[in-house]
C-alpha atoms as a PDB file:
ATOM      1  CA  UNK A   1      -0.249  13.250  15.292  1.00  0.00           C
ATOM      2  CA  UNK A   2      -2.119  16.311  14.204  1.00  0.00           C
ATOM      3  CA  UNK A   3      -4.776  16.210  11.578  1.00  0.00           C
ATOM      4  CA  UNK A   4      -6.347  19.520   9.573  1.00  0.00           C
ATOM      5  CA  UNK A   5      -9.818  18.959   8.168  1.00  0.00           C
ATOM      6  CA  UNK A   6     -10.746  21.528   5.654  1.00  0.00           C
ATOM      7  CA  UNK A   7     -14.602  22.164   5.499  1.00  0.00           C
ATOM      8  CA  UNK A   8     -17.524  24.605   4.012  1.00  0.00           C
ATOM      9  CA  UNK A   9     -15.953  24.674   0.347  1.00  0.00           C
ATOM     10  CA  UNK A  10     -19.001  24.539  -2.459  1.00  0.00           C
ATOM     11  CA  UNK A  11     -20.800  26.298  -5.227  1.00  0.00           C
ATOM     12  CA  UNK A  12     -20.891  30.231  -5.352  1.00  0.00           C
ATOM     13  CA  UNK A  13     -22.156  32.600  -7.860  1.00  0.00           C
ATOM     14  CA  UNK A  14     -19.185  35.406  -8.638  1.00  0.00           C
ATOM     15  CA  UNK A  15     -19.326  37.803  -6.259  1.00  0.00           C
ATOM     16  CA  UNK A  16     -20.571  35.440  -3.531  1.00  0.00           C
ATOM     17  CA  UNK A  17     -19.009  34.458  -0.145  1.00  0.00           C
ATOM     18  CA  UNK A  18     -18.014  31.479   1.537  1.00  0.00           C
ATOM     19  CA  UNK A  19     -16.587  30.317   5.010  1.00  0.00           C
ATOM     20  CA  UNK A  20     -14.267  28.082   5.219  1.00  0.00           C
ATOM     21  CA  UNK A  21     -13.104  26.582   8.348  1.00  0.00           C
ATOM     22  CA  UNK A  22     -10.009  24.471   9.664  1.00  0.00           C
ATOM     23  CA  UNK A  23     -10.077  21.791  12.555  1.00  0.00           C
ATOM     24  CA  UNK A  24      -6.937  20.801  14.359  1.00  0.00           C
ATOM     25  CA  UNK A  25      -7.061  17.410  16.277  1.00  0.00           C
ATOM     26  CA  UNK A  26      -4.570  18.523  18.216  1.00  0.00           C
ATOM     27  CA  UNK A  27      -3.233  21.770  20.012  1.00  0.00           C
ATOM     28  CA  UNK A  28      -0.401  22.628  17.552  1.00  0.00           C
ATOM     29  CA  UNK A  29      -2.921  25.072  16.167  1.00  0.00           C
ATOM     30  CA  UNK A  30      -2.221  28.041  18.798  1.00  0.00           C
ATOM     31  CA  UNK A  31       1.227  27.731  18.226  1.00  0.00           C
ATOM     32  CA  UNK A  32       2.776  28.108  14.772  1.00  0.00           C
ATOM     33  CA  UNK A  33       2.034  30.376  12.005  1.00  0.00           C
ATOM     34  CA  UNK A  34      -0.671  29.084   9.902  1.00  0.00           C
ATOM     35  CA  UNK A  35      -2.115  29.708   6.248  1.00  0.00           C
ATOM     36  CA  UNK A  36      -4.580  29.182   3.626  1.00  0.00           C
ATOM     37  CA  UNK A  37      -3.689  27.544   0.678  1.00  0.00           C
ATOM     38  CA  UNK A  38      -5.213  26.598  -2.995  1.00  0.00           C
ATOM     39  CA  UNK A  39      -4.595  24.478  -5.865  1.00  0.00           C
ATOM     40  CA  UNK A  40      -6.384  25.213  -9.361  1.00  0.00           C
ATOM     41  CA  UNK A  41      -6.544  22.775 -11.490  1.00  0.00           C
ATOM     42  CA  UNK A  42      -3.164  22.154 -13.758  1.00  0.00           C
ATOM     43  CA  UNK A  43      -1.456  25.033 -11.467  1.00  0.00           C
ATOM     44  CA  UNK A  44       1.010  24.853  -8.720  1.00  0.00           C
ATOM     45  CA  UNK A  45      -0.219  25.373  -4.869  1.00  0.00           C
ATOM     46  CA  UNK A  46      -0.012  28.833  -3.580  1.00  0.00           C
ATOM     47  CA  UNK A  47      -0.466  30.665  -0.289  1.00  0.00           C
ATOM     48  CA  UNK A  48      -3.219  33.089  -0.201  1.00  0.00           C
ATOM     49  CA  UNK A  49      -3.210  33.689   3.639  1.00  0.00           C
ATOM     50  CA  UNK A  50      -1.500  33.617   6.905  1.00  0.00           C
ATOM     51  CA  UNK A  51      -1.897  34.135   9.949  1.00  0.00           C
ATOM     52  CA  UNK A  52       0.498  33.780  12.853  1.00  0.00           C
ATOM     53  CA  UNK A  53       0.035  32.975  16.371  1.00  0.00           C
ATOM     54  CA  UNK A  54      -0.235  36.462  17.472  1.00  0.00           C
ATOM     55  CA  UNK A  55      -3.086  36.954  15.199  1.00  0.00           C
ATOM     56  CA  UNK A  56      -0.731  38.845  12.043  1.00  0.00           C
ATOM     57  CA  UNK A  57      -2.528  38.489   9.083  1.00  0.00           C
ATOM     58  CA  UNK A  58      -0.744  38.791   5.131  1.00  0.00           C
ATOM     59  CA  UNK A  59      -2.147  37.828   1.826  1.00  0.00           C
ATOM     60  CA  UNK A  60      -1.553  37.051  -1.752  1.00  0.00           C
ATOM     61  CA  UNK A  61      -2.084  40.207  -3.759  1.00  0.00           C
ATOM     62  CA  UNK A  62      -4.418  38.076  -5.905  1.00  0.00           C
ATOM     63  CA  UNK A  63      -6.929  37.851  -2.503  1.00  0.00           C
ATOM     64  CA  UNK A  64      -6.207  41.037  -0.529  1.00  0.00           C
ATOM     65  CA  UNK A  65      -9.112  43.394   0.404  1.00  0.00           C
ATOM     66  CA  UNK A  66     -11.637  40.223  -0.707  1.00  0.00           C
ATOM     67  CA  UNK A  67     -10.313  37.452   1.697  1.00  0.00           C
ATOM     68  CA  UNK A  68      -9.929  37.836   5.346  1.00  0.00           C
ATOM     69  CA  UNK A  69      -7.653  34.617   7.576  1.00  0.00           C
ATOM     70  CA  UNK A  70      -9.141  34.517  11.859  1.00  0.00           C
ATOM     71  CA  UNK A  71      -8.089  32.399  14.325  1.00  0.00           C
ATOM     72  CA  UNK A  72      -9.426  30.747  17.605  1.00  0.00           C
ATOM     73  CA  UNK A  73      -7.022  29.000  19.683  1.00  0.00           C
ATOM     74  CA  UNK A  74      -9.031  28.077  22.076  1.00  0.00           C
ATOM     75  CA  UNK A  75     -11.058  25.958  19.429  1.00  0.00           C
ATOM     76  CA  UNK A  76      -8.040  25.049  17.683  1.00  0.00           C
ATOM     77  CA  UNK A  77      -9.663  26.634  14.513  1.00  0.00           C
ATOM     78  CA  UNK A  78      -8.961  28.951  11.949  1.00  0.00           C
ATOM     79  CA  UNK A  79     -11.091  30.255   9.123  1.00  0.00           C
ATOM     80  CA  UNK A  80     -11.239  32.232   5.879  1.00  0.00           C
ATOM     81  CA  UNK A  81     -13.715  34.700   5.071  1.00  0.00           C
ATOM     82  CA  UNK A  82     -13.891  34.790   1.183  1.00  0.00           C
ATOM     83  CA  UNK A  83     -15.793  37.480  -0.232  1.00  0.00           C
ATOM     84  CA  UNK A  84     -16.493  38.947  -4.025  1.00  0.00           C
ATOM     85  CA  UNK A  85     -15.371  35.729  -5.219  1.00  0.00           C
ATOM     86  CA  UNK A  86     -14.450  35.573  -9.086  1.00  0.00           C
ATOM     87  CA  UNK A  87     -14.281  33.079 -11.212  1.00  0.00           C
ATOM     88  CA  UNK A  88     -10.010  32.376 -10.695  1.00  0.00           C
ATOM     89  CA  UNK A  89     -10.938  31.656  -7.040  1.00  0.00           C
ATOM     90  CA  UNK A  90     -11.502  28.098  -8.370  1.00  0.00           C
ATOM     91  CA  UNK A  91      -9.426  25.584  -6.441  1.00  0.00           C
ATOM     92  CA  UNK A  92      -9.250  22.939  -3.346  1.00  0.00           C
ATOM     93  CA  UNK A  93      -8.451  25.181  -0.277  1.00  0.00           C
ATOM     94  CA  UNK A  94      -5.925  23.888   2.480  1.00  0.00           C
ATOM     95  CA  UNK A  95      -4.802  24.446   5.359  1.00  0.00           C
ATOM     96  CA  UNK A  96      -1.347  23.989   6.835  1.00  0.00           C
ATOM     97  CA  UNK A  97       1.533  25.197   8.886  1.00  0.00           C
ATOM     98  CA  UNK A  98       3.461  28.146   6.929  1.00  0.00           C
ATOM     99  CA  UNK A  99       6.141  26.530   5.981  1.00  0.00           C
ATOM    100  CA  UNK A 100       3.741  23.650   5.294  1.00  0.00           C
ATOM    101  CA  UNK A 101       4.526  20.395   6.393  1.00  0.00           C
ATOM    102  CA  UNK A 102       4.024  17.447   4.489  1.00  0.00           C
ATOM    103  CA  UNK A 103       2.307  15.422   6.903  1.00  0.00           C
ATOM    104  CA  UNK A 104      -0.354  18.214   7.881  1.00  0.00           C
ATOM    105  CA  UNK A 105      -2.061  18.384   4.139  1.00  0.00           C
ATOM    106  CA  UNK A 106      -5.822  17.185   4.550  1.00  0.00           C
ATOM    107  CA  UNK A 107      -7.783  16.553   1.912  1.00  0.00           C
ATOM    108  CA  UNK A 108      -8.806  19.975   1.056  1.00  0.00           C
ATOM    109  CA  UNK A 109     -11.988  21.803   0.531  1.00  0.00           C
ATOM    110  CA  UNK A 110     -13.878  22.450  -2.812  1.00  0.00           C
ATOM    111  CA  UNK A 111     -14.470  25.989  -3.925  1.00  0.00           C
ATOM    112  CA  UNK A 112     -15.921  26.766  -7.401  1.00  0.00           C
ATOM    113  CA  UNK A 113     -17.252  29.955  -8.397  1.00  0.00           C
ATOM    114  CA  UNK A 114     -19.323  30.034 -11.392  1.00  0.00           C
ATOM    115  CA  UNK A 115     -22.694  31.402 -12.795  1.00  0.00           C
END
């Protein structure tokens, strides 16, 4: 059973950055086509980055030019670089297969970007 932890989510200033990485438990990671994705409070989840296992990147036109989606395989990680972050960046970030699968969501990581 594979398991995605979501980690280095917190408090930013607008026009801050943060990291955020994703642990795999298991190898899955350097196989499928994986993405970033965030839920704001009272909105639906979206995508906002993937990456596939060649190391193709695409993103949301909302992120594009700020936020940047890296892989490692050979950690079984992948990360987003978030940077100029405004205000509507606000959400829990996840990471999952693209298409997601159900039994891969984690519990998300915390990003809120206020002054």
């Amino acid at each position: 059973q594979v398991q995605l932890v979501e980690s280095g989510g917190g408090l930013v200033q607008p026009g801050g950055s943060l990291r955020l990485s994703c642990a795999a438990s298991g190898r899955i990671l350097s196989i499928v086509t994986m993405g970033w994705y965030r839920q704001a409070p009272g909105k639906q989840r979206e995508l906002v980055a993937v990456i596939t296992s060649g190391g193709s990147t695409n993103y949301a036109d909302s992120v594009k030019g700020r936020f940047t989606i890296s892989r490692n395989n050979a950690k079984n990680m992948v990360y987003l670089q978030m940077n100029s972050l405004r205000p509507e960046d606000t959400a829990v970030y996840y990471c999952n297969a693209v298409p997601s699968l159900t039994a891969y969501w984690g519990q998300g990581t915390q990003v809120t970007v206020s002054s």
